[in-house]
Protein backbone atom coordinates (compact mmCIF):
# COMPACT_ATOMS: atom_id res chain seq x y z
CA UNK A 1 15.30 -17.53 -1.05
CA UNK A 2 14.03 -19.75 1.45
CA UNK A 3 10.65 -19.55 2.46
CA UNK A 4 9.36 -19.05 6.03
CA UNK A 5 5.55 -19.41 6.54
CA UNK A 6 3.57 -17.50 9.33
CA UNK A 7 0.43 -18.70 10.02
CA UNK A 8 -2.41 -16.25 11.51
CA UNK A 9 -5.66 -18.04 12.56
CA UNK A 10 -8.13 -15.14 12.64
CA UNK A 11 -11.75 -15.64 12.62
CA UNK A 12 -11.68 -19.24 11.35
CA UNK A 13 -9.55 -18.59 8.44
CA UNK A 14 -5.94 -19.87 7.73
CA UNK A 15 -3.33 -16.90 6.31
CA UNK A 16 0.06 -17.46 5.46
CA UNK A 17 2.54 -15.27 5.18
CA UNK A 18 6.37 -15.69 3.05
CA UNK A 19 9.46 -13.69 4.70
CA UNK A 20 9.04 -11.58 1.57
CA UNK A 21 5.48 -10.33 2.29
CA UNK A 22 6.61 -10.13 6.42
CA UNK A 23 9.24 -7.44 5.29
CA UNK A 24 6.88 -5.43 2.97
CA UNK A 25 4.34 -5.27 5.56
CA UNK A 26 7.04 -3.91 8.21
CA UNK A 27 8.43 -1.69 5.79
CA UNK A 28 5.17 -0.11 4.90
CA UNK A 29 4.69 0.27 8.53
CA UNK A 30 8.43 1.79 9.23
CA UNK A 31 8.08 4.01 6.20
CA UNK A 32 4.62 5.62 7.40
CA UNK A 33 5.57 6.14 11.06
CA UNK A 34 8.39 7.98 9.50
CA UNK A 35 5.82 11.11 8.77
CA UNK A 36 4.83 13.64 11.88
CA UNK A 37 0.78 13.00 10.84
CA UNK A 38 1.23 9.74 11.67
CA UNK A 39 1.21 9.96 15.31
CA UNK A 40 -1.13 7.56 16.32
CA UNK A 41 -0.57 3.92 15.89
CA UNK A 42 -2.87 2.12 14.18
CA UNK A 43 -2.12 4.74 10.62
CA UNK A 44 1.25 2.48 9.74
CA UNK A 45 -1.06 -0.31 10.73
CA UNK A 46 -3.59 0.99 8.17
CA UNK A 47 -1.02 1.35 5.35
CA UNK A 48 0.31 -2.18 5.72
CA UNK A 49 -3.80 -3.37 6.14
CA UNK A 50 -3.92 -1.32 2.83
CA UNK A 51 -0.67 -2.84 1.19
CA UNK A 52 -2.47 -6.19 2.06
CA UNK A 53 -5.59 -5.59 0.53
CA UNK A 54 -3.94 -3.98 -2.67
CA UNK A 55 -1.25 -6.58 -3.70
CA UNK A 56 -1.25 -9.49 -0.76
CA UNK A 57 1.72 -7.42 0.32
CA UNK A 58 3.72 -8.03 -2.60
CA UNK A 59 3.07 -11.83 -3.11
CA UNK A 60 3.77 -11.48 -6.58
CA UNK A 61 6.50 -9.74 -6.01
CA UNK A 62 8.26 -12.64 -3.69
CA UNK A 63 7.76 -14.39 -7.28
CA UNK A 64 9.83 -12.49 -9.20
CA UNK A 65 6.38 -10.43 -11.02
CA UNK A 66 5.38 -7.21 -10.67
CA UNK A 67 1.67 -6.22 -9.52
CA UNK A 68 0.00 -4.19 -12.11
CA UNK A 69 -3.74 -3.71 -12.13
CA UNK A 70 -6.13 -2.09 -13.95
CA UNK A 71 -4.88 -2.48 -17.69
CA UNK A 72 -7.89 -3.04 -19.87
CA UNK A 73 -8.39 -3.83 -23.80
CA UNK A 74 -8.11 -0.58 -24.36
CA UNK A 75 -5.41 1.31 -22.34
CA UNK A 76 -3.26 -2.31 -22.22
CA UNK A 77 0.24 -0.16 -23.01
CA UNK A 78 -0.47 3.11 -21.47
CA UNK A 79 0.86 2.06 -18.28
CA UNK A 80 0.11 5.69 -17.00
CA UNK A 81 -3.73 3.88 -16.50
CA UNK A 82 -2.24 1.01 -14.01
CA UNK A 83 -2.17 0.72 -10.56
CA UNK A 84 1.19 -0.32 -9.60
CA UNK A 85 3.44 -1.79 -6.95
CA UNK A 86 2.41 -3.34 -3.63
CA UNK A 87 0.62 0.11 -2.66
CA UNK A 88 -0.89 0.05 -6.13
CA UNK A 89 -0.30 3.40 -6.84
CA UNK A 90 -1.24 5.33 -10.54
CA UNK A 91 0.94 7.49 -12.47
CA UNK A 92 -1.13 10.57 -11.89
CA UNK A 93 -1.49 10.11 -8.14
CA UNK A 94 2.23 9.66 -7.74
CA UNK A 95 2.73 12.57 -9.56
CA UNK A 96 0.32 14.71 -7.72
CA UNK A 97 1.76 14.11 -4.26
CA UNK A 98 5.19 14.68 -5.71
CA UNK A 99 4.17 17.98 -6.87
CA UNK A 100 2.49 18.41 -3.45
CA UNK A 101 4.62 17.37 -0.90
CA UNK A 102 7.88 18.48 -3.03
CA UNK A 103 9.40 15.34 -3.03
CA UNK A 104 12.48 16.01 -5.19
CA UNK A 105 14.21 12.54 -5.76
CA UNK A 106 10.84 11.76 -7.87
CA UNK A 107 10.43 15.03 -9.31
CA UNK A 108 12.13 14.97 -12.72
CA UNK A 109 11.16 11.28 -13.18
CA UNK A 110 9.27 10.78 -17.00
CA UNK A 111 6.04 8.60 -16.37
CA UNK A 112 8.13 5.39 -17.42
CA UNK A 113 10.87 6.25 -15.02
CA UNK A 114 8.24 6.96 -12.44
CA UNK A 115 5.97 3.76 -12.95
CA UNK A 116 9.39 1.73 -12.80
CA UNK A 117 9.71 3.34 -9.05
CA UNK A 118 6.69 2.20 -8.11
CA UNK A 119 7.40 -1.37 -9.23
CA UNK A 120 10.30 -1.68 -7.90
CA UNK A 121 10.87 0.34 -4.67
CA UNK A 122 8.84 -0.19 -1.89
CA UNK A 123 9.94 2.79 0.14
CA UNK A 124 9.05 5.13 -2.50
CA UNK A 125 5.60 3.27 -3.58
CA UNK A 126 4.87 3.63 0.35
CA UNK A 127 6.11 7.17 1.01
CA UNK A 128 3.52 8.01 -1.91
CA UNK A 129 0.80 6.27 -0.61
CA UNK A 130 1.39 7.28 2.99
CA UNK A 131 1.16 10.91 1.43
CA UNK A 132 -2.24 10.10 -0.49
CA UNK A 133 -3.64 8.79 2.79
CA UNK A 134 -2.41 11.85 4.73
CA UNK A 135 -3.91 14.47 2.10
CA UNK A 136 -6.96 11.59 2.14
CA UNK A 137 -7.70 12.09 6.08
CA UNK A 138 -6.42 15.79 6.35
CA UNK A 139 -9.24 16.84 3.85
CA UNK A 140 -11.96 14.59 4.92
CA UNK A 141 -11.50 14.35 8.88
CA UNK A 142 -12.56 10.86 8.53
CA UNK A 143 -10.72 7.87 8.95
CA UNK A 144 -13.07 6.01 6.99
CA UNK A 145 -13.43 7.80 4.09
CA UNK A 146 -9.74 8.34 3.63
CA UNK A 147 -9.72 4.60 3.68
CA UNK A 148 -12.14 4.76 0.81
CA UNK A 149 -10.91 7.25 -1.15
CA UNK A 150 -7.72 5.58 -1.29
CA UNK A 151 -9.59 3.13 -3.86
CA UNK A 152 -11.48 5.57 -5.51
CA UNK A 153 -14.22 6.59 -3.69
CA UNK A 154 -15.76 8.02 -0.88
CA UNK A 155 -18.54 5.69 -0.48
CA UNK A 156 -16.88 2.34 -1.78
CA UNK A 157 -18.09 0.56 1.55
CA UNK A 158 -16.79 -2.77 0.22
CA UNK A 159 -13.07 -1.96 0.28
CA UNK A 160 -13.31 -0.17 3.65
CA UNK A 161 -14.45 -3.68 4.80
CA UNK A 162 -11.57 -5.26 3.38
CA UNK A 163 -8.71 -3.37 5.23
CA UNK A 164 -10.51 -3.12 8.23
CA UNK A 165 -10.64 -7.08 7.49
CA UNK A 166 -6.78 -6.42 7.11
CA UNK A 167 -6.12 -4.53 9.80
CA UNK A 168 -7.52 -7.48 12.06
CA UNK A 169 -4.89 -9.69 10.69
CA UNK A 170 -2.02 -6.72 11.20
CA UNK A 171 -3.06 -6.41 14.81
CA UNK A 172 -2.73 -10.18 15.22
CA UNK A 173 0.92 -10.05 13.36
CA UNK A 174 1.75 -7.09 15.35
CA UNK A 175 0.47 -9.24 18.79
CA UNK A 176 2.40 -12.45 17.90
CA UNK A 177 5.94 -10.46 17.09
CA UNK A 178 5.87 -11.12 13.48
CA UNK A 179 5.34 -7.53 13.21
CA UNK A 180 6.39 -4.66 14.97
């Protein structure tokens, strides 16, 4: 595949971008302006400012590897323990908005099956995620702390920082045409 670079100057730093990550980040954005909660804008920006900060928007994927995170010593082949895809999305998550929101192409997927989706398809790894955010913000009534709690917490300051970080360089992708 031949490789286009985008670069972003933002605040004194260079970014470059390959086709490949370009068309996950505008998928992720398509995919979550596809839901009714999504009304306002700057949510599909937040996802893709999210897919960023997870996987560099699936630069490892435009490699021909999948990003998996979060396998230590101890749970190294229990993949059910990994965050996966360029949403970086668990097992258990996944399987709770399934079960929540109904979603019946993923329902009668085993954990293997499931994990495999998540690797692999980018419309379903974002549909989950945009779900988990969604449940995140409709529970909390805070932007900010559903942007937390999509990393764990409600509190974890230091990630919030990071896709608002993100979101800087989405706007500016979004500004130049790159995205839309």
């Amino acid at each position: 595949m031949k490789k286009i670079f985008l670069i972003a100057i933002l605040s004194s730093y260079l970014y470059s971008f390959n086709d490949f990550q370009l068309k996950t980040l505008q998928m992720v954005m398509n995919k979550a302006r596809e839901h009714k909660a999504f009304n306002k804008e700057r949510f599909p920006k937040t996802l893709a400012a999210i897919c960023l900060s997870e996987s560099t928007a699936g630069k490892l994927e435009s490699k021909g590897k999948h990003t998996i995170t979060d396998l230590d010593k101890k749970n190294r082949k229990d993949i059910t323990k990994a965050s996966l895809g360029v949403m970086q999305i668990r097992i258990e998550t996944a399987k709770d908005m399934i079960k929540f929101y109904n979603l019946k192409y993923l329902k009668n997927l085993s954990d293997k099956e499931l994990a495999e989706r998540l690797l692999n398809d980018i419309n379903a790894s974002t549909e989950i995620a945009t779900l988990y955010f969604i449940t995140n913000f409709n529970y909390y009534k805070n932007f900010y702390v559903a942007i937390s709690r999509y990393n764990g917490g409600t509190r974890n300051k230091k990630y919030v920082l990071k896709v608002l970080k993100n979101l800087k360089i989405i706007n500016k992708l979004v500004k130049n045409g790159s995205l839309k």
